[in-house]
N, C-alpha and C. Protein backbone atom coordinates (compact mmCIF):
# COMPACT_ATOMS: atom_id res chain seq x y z
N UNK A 1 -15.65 -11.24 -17.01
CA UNK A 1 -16.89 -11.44 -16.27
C UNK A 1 -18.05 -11.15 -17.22
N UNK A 2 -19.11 -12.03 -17.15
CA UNK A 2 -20.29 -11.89 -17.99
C UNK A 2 -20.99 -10.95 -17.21
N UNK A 3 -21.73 -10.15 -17.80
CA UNK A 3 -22.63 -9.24 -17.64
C UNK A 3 -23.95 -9.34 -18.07
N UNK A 4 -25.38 -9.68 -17.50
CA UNK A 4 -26.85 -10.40 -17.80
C UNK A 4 -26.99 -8.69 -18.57
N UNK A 5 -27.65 -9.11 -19.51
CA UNK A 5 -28.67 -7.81 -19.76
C UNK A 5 -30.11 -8.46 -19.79
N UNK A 6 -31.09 -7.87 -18.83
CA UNK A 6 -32.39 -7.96 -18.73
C UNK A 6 -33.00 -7.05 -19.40
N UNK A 7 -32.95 -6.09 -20.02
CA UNK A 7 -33.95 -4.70 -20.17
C UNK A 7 -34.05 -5.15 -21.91
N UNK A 8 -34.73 -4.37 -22.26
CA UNK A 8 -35.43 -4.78 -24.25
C UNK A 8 -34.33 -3.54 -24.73
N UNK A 9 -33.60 -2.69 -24.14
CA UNK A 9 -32.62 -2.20 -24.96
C UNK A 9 -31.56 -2.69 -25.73
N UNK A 10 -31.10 -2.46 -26.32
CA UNK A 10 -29.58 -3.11 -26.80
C UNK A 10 -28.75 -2.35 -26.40
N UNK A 11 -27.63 -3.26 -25.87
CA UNK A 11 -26.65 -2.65 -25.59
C UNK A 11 -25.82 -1.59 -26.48
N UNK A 12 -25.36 -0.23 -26.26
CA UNK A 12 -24.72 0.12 -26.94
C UNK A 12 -23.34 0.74 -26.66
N UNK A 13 -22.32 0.59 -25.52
CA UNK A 13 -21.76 0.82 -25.09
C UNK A 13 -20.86 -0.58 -24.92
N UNK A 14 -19.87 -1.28 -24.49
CA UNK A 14 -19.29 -2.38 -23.57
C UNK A 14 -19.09 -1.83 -22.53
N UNK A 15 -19.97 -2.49 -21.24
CA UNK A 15 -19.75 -1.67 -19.84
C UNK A 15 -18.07 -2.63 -19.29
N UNK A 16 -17.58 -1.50 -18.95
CA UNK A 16 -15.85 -1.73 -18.41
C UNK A 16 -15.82 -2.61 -17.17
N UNK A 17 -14.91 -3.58 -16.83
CA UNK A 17 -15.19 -3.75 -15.73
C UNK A 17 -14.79 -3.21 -14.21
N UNK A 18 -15.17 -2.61 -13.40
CA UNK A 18 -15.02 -1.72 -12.69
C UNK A 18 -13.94 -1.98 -11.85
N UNK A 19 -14.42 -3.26 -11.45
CA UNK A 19 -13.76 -3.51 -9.70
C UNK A 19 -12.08 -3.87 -10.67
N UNK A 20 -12.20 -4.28 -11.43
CA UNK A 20 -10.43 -4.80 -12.09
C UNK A 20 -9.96 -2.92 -12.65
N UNK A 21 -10.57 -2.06 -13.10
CA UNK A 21 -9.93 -0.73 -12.79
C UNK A 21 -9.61 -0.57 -11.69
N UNK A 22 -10.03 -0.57 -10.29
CA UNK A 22 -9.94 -0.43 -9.09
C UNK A 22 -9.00 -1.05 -8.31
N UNK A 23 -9.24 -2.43 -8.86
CA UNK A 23 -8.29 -2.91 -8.18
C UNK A 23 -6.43 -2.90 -8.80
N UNK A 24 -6.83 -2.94 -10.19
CA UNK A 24 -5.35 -2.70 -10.60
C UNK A 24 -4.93 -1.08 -10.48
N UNK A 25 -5.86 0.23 -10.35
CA UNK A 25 -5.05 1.11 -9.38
C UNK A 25 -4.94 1.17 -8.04
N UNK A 26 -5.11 0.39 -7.39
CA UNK A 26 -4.71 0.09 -6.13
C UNK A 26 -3.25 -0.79 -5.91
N UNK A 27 -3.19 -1.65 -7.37
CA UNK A 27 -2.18 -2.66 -7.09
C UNK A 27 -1.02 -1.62 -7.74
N UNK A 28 -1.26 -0.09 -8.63
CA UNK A 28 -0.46 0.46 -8.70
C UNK A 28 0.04 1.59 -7.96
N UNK A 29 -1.03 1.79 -6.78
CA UNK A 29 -0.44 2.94 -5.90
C UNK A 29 0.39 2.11 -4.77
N UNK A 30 0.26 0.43 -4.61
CA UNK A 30 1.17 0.17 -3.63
C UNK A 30 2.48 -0.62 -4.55
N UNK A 31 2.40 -1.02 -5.41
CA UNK A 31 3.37 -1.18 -5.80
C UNK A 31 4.47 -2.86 -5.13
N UNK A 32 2.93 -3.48 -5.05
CA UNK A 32 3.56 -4.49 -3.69
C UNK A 32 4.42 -5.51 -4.86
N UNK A 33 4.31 -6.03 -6.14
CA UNK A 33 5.07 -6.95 -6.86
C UNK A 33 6.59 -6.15 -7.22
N UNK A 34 6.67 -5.01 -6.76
CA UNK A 34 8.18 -4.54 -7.29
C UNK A 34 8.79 -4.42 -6.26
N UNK A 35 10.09 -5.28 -5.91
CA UNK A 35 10.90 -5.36 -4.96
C UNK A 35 11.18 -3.50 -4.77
N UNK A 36 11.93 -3.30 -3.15
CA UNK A 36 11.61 -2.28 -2.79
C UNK A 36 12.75 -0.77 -3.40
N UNK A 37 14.18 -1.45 -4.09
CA UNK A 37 14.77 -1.01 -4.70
C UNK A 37 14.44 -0.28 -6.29
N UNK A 38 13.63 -1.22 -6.89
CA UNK A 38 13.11 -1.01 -8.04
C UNK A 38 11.73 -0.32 -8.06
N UNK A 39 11.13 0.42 -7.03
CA UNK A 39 10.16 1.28 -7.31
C UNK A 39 10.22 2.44 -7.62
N UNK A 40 9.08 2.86 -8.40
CA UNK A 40 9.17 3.90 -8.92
C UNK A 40 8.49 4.95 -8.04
N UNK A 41 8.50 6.46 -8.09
CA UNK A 41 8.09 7.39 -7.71
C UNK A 41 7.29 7.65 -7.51
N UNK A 42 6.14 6.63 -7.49
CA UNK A 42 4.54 7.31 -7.36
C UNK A 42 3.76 6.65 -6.37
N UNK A 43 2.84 7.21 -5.79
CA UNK A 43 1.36 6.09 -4.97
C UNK A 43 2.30 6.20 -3.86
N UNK A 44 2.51 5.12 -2.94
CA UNK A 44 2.48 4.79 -1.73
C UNK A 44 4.07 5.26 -1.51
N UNK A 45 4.88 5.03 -2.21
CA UNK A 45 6.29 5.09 -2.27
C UNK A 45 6.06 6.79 -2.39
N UNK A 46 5.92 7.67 -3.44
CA UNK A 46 5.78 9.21 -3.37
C UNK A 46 5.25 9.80 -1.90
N UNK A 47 4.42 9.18 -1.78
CA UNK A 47 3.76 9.80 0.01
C UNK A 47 4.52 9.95 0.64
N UNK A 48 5.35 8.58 0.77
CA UNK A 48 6.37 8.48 2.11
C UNK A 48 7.49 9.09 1.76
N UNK A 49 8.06 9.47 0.86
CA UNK A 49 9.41 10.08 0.25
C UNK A 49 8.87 11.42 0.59
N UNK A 50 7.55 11.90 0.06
CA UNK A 50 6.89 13.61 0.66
C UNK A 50 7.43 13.86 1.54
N UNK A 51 6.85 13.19 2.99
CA UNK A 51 6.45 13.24 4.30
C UNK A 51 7.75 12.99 5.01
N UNK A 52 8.69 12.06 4.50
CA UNK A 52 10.16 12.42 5.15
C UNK A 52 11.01 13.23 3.98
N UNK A 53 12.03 13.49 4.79
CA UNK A 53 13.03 13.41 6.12
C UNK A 53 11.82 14.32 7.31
N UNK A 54 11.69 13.94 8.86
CA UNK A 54 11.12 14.57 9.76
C UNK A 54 12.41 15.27 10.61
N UNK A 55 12.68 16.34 10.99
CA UNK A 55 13.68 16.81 11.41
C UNK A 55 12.97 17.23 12.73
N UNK A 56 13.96 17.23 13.57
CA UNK A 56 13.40 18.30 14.88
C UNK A 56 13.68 19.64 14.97
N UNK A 57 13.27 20.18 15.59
CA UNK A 57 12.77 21.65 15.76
C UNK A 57 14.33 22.49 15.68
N UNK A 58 15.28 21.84 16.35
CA UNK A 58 16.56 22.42 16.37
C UNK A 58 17.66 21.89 15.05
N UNK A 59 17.43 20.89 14.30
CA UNK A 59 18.31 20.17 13.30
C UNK A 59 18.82 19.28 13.71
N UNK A 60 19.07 19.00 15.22
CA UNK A 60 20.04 17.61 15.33
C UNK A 60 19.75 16.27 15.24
N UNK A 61 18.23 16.43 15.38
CA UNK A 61 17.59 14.95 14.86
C UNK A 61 17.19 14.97 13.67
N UNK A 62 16.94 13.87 12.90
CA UNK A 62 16.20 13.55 11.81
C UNK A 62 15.70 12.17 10.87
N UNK A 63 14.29 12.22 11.00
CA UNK A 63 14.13 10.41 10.85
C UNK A 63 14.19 10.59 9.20
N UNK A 64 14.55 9.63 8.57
CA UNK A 64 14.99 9.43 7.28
C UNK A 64 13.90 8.20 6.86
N UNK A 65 12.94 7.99 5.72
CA UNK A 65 12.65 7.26 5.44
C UNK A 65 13.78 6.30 4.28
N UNK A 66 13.56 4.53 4.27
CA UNK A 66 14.53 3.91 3.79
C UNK A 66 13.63 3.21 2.58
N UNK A 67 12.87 2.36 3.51
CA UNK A 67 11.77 1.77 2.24
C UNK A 67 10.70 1.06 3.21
N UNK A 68 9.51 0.47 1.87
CA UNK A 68 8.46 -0.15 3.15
C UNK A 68 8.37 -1.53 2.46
N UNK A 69 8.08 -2.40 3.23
CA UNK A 69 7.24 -3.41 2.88
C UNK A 69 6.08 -4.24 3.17
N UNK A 70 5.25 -4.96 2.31
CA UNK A 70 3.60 -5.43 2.84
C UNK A 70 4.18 -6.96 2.67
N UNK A 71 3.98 -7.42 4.58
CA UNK A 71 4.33 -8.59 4.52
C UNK A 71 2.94 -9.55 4.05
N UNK A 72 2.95 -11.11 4.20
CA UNK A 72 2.37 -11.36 3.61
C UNK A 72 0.60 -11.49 4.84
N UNK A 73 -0.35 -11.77 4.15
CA UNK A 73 -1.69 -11.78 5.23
C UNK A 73 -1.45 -12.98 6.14
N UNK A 74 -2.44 -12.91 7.14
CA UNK A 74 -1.93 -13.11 8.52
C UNK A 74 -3.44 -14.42 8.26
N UNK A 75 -4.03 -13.83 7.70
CA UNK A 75 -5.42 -14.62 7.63
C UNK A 75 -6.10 -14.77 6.33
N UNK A 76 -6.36 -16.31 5.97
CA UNK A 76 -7.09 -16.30 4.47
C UNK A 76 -8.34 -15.42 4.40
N UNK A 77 -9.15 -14.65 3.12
CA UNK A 77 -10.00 -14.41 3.17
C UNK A 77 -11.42 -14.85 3.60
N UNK A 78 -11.65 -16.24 3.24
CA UNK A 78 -12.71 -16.82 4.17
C UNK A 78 -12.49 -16.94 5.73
N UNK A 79 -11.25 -16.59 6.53
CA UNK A 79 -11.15 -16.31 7.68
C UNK A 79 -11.46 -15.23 8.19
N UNK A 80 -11.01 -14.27 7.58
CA UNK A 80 -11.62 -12.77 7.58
C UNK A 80 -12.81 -12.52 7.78
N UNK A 81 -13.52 -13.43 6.75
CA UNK A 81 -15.16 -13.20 6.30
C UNK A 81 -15.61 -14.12 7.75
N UNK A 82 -15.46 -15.26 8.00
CA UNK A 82 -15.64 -15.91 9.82
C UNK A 82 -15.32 -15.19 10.60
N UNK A 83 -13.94 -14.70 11.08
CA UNK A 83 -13.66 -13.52 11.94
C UNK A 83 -13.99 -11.85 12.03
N UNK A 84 -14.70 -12.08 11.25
CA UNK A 84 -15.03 -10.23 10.76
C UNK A 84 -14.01 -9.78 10.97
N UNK A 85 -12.74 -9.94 9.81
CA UNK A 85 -11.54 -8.91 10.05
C UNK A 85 -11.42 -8.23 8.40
N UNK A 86 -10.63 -7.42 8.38
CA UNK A 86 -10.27 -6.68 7.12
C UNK A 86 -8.81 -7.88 6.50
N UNK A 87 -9.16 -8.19 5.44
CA UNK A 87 -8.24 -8.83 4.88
C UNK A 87 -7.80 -7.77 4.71
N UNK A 88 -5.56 -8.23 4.95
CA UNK A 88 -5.01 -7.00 5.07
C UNK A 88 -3.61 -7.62 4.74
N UNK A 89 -2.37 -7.05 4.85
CA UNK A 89 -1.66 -7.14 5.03
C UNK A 89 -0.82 -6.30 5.99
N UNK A 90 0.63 -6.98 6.73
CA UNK A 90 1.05 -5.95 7.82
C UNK A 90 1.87 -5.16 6.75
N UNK A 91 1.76 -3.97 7.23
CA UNK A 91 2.76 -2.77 6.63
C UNK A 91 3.64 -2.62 7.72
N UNK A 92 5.16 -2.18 6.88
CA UNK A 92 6.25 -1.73 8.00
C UNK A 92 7.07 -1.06 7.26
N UNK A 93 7.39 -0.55 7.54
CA UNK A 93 8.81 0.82 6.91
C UNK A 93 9.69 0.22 7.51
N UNK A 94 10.76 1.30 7.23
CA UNK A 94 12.38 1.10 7.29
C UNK A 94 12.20 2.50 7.81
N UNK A 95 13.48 2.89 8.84
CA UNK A 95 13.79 4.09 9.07
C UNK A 95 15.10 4.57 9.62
N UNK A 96 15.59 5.86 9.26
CA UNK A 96 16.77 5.90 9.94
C UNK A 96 16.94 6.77 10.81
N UNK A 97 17.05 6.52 12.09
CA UNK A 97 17.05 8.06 13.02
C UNK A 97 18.44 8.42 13.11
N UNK A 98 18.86 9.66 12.76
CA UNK A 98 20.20 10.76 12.10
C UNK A 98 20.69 11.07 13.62
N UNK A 99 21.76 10.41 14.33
CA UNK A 99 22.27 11.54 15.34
C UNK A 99 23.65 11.13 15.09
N UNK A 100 24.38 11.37 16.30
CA UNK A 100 25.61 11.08 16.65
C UNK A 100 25.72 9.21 15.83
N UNK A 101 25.33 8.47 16.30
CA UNK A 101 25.32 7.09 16.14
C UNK A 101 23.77 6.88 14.81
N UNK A 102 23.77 6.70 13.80
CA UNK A 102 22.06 6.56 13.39
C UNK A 102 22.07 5.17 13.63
N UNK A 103 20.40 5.19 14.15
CA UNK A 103 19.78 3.87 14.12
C UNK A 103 18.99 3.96 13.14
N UNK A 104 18.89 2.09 12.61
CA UNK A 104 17.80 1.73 11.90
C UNK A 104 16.90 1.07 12.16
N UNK A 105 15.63 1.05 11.81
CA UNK A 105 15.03 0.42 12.65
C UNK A 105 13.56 -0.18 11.24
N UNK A 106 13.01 -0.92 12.10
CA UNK A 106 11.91 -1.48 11.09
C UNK A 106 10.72 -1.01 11.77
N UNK A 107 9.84 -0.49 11.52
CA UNK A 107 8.46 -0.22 12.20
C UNK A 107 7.20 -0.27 11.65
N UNK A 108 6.61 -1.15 12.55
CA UNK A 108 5.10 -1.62 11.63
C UNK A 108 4.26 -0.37 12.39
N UNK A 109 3.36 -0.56 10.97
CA UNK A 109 2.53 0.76 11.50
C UNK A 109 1.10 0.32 11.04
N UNK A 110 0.81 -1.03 11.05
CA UNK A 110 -0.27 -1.06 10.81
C UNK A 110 -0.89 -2.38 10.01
N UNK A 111 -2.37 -2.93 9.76
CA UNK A 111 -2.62 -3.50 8.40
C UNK A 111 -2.95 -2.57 7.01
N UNK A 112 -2.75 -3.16 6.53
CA UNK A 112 -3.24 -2.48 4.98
C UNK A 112 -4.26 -3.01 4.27
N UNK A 113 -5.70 -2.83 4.30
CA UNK A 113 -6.32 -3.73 3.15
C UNK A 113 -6.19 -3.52 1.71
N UNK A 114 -6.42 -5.00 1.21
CA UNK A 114 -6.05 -5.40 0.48
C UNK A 114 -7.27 -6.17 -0.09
């Protein structure tokens, strides 16, 4: 991206470009181009590995996280920008609830912008 300089200074620095820092740590805390086997330990994947296993109060339950994935957007960005919505994608986990029988289950929990 070109950058105007108006002012009688000279530049003496190369200003970085911001929003591509930003956005490529964002594209590394979700981790959305690495299938869900091959991720690594950090950003969005570390949170959810934190935050489970959820056990109940006595031990006999326990939800197990499996993996997540960001399906694809629901709406182009110039639709977004007409609809006043958050370009996003749907998020959904994997989960396993631990009893006698475990279930698995898929659960959306939301959009994600993007």
């Amino acid at each position: 991206m070109d950058v105007k300089q108006f002012g009688k200074a000279q530049e003496l620095l190369a200003v970085p470009d911001l929003i591509e820092i930003q956005t490529r740590s964002y594209e590394d805390f979700l981790q959305s181009r690495v299938t869900p086997e091959k991720r690594d330990d950090k950003g969005l994947e570390a949170l959810l590995r934190e935050i489970f296993p959820i056990e109940s109060y006595d031990g006999k339950y326990s939800l197990e996280y499996i993996k997540y994935e960001l399906g694809k957007p629901l709406y182009t960005i110039d639709q977004c920008r007409q609809l006043r919505l958050t370009y996003g994608r749907p998020f959904r986990i994997w989960v396993r609830l631990n009893k006698e029988q475990p279930i698995e289950e898929e659960v959306y929990l939301g959009e994600l912008p993007i």
